[in-house]
C-alpha atoms as a PDB file:
ATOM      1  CA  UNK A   1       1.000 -10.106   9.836  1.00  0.00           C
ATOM      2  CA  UNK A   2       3.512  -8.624   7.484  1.00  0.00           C
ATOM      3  CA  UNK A   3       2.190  -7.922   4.108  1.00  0.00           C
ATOM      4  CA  UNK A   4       5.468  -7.974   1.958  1.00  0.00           C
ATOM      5  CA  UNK A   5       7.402 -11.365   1.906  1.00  0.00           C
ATOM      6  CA  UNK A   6      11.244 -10.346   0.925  1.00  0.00           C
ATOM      7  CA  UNK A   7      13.484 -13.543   0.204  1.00  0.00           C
ATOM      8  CA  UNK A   8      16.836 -12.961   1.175  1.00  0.00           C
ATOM      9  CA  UNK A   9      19.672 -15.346  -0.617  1.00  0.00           C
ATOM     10  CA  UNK A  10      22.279 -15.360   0.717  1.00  0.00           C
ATOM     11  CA  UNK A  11      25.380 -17.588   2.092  1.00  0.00           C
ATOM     12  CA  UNK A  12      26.503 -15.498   4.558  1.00  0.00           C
ATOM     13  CA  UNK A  13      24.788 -15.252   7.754  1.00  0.00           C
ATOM     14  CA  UNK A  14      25.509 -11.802   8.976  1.00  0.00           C
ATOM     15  CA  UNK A  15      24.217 -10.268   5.703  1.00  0.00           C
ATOM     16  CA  UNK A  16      20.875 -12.163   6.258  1.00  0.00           C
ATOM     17  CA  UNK A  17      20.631 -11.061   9.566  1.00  0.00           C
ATOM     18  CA  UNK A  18      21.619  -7.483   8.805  1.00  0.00           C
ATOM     19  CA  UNK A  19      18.980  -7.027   5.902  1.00  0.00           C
ATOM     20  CA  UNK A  20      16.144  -8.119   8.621  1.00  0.00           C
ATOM     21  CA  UNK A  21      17.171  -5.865  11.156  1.00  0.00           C
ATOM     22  CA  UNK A  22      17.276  -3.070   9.002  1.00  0.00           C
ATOM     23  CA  UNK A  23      14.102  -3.051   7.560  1.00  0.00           C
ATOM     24  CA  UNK A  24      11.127  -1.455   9.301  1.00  0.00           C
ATOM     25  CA  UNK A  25       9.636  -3.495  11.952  1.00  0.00           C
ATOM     26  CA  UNK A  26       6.214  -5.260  10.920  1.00  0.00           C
ATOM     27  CA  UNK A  27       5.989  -4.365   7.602  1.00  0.00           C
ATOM     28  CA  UNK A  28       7.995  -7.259   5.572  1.00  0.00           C
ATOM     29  CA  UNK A  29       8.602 -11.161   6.638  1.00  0.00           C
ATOM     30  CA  UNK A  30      12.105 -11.960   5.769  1.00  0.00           C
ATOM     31  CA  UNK A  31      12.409 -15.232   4.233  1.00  0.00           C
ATOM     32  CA  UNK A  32      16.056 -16.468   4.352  1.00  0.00           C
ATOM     33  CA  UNK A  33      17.937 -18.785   1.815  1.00  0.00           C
ATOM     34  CA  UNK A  34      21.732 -20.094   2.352  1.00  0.00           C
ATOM     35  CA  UNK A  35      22.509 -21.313  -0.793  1.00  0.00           C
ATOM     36  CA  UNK A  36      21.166 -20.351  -4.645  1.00  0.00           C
ATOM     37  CA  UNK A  37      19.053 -23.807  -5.114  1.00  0.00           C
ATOM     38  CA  UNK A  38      16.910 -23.310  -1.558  1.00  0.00           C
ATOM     39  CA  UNK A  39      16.422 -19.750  -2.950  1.00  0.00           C
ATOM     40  CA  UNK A  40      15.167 -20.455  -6.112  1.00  0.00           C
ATOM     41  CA  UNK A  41      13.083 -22.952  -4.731  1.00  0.00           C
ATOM     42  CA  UNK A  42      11.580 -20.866  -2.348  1.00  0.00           C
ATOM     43  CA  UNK A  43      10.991 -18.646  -5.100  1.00  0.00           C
ATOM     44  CA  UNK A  44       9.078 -21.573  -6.596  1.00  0.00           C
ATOM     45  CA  UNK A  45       7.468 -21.952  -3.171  1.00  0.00           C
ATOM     46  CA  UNK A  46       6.548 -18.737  -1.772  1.00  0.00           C
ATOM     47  CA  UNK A  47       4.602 -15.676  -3.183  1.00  0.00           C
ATOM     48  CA  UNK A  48       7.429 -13.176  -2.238  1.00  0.00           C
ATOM     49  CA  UNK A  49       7.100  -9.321  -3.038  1.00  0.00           C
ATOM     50  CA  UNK A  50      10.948  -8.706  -3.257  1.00  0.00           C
ATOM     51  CA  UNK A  51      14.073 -10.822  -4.246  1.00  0.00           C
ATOM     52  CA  UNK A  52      17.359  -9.947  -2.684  1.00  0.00           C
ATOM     53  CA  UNK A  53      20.183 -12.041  -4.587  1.00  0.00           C
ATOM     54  CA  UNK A  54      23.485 -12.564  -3.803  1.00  0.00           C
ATOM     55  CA  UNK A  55      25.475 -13.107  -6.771  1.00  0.00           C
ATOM     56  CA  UNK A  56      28.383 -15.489  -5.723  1.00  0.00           C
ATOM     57  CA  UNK A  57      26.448 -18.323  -4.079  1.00  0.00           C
ATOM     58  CA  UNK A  58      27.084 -22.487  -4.050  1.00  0.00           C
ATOM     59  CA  UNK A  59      25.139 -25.121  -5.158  1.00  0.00           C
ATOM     60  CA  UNK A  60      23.313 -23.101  -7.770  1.00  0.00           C
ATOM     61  CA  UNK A  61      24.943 -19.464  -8.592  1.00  0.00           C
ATOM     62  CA  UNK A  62      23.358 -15.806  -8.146  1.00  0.00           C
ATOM     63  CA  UNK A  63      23.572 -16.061 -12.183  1.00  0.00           C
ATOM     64  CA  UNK A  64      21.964 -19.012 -12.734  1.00  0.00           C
ATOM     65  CA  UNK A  65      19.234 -18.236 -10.472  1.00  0.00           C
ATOM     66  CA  UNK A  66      18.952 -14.601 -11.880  1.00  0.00           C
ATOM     67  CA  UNK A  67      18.823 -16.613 -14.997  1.00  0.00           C
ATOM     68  CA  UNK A  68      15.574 -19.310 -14.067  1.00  0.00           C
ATOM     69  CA  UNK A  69      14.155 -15.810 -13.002  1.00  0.00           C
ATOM     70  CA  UNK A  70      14.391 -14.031 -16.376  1.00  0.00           C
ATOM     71  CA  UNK A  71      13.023 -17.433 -17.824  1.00  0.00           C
ATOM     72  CA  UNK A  72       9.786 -17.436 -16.352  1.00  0.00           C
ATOM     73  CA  UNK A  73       7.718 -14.318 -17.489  1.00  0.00           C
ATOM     74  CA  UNK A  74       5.619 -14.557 -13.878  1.00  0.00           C
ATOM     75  CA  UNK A  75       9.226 -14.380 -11.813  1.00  0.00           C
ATOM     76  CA  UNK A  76      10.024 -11.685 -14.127  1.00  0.00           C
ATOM     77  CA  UNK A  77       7.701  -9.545 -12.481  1.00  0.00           C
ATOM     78  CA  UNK A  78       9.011 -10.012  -9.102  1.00  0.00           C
ATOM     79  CA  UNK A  79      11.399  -6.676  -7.751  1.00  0.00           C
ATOM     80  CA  UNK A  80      14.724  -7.675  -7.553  1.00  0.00           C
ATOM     81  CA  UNK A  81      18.006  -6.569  -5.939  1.00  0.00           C
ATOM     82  CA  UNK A  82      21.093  -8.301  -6.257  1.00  0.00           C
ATOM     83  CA  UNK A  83      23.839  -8.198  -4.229  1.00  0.00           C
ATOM     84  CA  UNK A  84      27.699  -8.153  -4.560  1.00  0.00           C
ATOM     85  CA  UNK A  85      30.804  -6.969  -2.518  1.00  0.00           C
ATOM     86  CA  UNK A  86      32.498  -7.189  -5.827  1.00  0.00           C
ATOM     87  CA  UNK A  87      30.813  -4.909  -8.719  1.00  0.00           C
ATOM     88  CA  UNK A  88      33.038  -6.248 -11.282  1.00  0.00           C
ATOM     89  CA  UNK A  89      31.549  -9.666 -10.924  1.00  0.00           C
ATOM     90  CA  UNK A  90      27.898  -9.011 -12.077  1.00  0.00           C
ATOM     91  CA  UNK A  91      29.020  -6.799 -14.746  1.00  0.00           C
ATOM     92  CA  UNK A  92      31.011  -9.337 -16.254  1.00  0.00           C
ATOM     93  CA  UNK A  93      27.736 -11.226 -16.776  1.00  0.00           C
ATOM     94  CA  UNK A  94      25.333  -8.029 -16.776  1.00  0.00           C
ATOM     95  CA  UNK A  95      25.754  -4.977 -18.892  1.00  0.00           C
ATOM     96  CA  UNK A  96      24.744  -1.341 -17.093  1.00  0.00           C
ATOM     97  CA  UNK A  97      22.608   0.271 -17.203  1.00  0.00           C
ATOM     98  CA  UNK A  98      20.788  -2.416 -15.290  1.00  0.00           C
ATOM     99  CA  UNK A  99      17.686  -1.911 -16.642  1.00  0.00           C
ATOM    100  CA  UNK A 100      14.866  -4.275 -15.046  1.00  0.00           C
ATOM    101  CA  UNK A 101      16.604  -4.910 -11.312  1.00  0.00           C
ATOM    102  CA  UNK A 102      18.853  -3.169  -8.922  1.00  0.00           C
ATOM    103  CA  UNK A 103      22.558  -3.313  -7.815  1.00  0.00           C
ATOM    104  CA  UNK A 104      23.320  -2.796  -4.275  1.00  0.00           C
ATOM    105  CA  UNK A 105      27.035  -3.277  -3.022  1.00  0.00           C
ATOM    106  CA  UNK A 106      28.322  -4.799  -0.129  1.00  0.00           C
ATOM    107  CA  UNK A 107      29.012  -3.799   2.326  1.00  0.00           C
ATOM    108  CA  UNK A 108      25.996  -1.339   2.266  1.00  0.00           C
ATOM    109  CA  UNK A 109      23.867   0.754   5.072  1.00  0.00           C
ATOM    110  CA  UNK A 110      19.739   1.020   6.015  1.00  0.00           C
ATOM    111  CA  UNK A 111      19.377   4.174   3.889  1.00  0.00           C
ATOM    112  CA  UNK A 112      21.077   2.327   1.054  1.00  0.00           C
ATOM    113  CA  UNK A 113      18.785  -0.908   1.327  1.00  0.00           C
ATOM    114  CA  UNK A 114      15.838   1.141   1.423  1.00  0.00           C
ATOM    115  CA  UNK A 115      16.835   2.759  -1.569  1.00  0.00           C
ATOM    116  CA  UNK A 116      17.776  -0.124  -3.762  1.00  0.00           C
ATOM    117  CA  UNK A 117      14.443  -2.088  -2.176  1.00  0.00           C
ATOM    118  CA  UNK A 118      12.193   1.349  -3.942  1.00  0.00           C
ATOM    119  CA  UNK A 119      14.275   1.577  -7.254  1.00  0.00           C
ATOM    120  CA  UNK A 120      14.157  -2.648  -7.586  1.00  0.00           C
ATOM    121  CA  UNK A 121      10.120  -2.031  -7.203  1.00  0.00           C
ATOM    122  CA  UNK A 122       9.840   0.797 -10.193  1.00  0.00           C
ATOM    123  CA  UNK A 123      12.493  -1.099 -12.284  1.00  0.00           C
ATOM    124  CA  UNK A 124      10.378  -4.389 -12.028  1.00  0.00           C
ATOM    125  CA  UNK A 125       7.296  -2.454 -13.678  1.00  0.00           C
ATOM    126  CA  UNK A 126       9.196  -1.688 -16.539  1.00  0.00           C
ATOM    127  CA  UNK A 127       7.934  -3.441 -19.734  1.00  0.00           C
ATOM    128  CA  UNK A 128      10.486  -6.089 -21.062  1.00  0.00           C
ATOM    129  CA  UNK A 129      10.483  -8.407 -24.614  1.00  0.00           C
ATOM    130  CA  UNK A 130       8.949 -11.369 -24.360  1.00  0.00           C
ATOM    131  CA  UNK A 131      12.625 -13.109 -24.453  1.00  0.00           C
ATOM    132  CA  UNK A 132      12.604 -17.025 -23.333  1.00  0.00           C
ATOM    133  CA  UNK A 133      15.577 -18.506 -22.547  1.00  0.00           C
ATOM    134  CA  UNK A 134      15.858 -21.604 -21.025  1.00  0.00           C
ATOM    135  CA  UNK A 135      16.276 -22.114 -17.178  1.00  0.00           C
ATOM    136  CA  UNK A 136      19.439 -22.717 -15.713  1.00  0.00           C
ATOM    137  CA  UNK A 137      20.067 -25.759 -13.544  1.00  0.00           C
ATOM    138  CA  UNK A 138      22.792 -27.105 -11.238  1.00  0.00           C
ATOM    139  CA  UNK A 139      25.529 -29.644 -12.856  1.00  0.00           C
ATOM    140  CA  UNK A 140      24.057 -32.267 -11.535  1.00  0.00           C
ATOM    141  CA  UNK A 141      20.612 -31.943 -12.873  1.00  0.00           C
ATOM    142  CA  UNK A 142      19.139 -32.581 -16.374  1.00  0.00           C
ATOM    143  CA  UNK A 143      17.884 -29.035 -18.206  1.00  0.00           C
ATOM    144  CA  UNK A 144      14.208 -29.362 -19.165  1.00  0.00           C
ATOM    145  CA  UNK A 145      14.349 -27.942 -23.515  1.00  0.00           C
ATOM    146  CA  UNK A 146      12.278 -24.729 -23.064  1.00  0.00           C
ATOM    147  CA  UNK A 147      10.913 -22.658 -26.607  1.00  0.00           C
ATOM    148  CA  UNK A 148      12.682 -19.805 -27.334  1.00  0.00           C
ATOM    149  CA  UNK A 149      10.350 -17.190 -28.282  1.00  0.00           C
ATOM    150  CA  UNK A 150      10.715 -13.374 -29.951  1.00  0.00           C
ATOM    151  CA  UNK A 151       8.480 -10.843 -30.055  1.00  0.00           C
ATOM    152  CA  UNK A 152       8.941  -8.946 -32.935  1.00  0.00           C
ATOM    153  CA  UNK A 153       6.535  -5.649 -32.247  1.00  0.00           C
ATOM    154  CA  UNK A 154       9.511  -5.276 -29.700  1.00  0.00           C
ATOM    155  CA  UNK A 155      12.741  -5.920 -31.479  1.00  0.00           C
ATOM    156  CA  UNK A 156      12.610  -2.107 -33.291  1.00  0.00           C
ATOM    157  CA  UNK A 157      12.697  -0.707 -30.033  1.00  0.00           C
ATOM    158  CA  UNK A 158      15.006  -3.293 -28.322  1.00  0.00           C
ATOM    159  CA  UNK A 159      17.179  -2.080 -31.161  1.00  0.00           C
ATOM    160  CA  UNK A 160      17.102   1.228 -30.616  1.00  0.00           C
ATOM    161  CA  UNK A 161      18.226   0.550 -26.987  1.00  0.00           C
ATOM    162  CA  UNK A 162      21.146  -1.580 -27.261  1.00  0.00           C
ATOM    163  CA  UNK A 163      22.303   0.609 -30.117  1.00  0.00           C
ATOM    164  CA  UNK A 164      21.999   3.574 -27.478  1.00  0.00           C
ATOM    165  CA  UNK A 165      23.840   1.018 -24.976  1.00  0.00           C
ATOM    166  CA  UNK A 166      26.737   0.665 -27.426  1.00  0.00           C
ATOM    167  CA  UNK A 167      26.782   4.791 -28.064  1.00  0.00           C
ATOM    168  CA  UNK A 168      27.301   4.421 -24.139  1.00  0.00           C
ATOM    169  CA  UNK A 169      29.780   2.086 -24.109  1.00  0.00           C
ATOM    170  CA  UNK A 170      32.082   3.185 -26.812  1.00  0.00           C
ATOM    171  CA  UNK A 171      31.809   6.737 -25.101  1.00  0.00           C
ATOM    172  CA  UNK A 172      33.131   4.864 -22.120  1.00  0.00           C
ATOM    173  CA  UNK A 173      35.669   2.833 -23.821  1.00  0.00           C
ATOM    174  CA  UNK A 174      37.310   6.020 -25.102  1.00  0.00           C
ATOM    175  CA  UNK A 175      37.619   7.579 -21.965  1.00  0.00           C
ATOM    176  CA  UNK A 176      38.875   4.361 -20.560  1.00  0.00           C
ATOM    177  CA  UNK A 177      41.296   4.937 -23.298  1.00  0.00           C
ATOM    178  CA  UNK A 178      42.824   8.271 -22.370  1.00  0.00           C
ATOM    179  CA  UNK A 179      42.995   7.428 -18.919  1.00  0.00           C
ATOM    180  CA  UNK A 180      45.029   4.402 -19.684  1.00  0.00           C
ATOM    181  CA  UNK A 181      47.382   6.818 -22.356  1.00  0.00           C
ATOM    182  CA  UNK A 182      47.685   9.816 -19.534  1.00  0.00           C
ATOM    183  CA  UNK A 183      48.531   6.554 -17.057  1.00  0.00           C
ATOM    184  CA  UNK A 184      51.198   5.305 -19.429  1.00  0.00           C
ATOM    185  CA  UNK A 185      52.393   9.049 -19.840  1.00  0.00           C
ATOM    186  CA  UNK A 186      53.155   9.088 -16.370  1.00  0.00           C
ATOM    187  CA  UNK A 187      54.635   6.352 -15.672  1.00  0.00           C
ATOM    188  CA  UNK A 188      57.330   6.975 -18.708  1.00  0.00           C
ATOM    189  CA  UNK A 189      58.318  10.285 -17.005  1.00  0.00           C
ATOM    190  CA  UNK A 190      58.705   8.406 -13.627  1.00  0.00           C
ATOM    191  CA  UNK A 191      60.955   5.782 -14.983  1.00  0.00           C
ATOM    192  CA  UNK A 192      62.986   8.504 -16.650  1.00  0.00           C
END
């Protein structure tokens, strides 16, 4: 019997099918969800080893599942690899460097699967602040309050980090800058 259960999410059929056939034979059960609230629920359900997440999904989004996960300090734990054929669509929700899970885009091949599948499995060791927000649910359900809770030992160092993020970004932003001026450049000699 396979020792690693990996819950694939997932409303596309071929992608499902695809991530079972390429992972080695016998060693993982996939577990296969078509929409985001039978995926969370088997997350609820099932003691899975790996969560593969796509990010556009009905009934309940990759976000707001991704968000019940990083809720529950016990789901937390769980590796977790989420899925887009459109980068710009987690990012607009998730900053990079994405510290505690791993991006894989679609489409993608075996040796990149394995790859995000190991780097999803060292990320999810990483020590996190014990942040509580509360879980996500679809429209049509009623939100249960959760407590919001801080832990302060952490925030120094959370600090530090996001002010290194914003170091990142603004180095970013300024290249994304010049680009856009040399762009402009161009195009103003063109139309000359």
């Amino acid at each position: 019997m396979a020792s690693n259960k990996i819950l694939v999410i997932d409303d596309t059929t071929v992608v499902r099918v695809k991530v079972r056939e390429m992972l080695p034979p016998g060693n993982f059960e996939v577990i296969e969800a078509k929409d985001g609230l039978e995926g969370y629920n088997l997350i609820l359900k099932e003691k899975v080893s790996l969560i593969m997440l796509d990010f556009l999904l009905p009934k309940m989004s990759g976000w707001e599942v991704f968000q019940n996960i990083q809720a529950q300090p016990e789901l937390r734990k769980i590796p977790l690899v989420i899925m887009s054929g459109r980068k710009e669509e987690v990012t607009e929700k998730l900053i990079e460097p994405f510290e505690y899970f791993e991006f894989l885009g679609k489409p993608f091949d075996q040796k990149q699967l394995i790859g995000a599948i190991k780097s999803a499995m060292v990320k999810s060791k990483i020590p996190r602040p014990d942040l509580i927000t509360p879980p996500v649910t679809p429209a049509n359900q009623q939100a249960t309050p959760v407590i919001t809770a801080v832990n302060t030992v952490d925030s120094s160092a959370e600090i530090n980090l996001l002010n290194d993020k914003v170091v990142k970004m603004q180095v970013e932003i300024d290249s994304l800058k010049k680009q856009l001026n040399q762009i402009v450049t161009f195009i103003k000699q063109k139309i000359k």
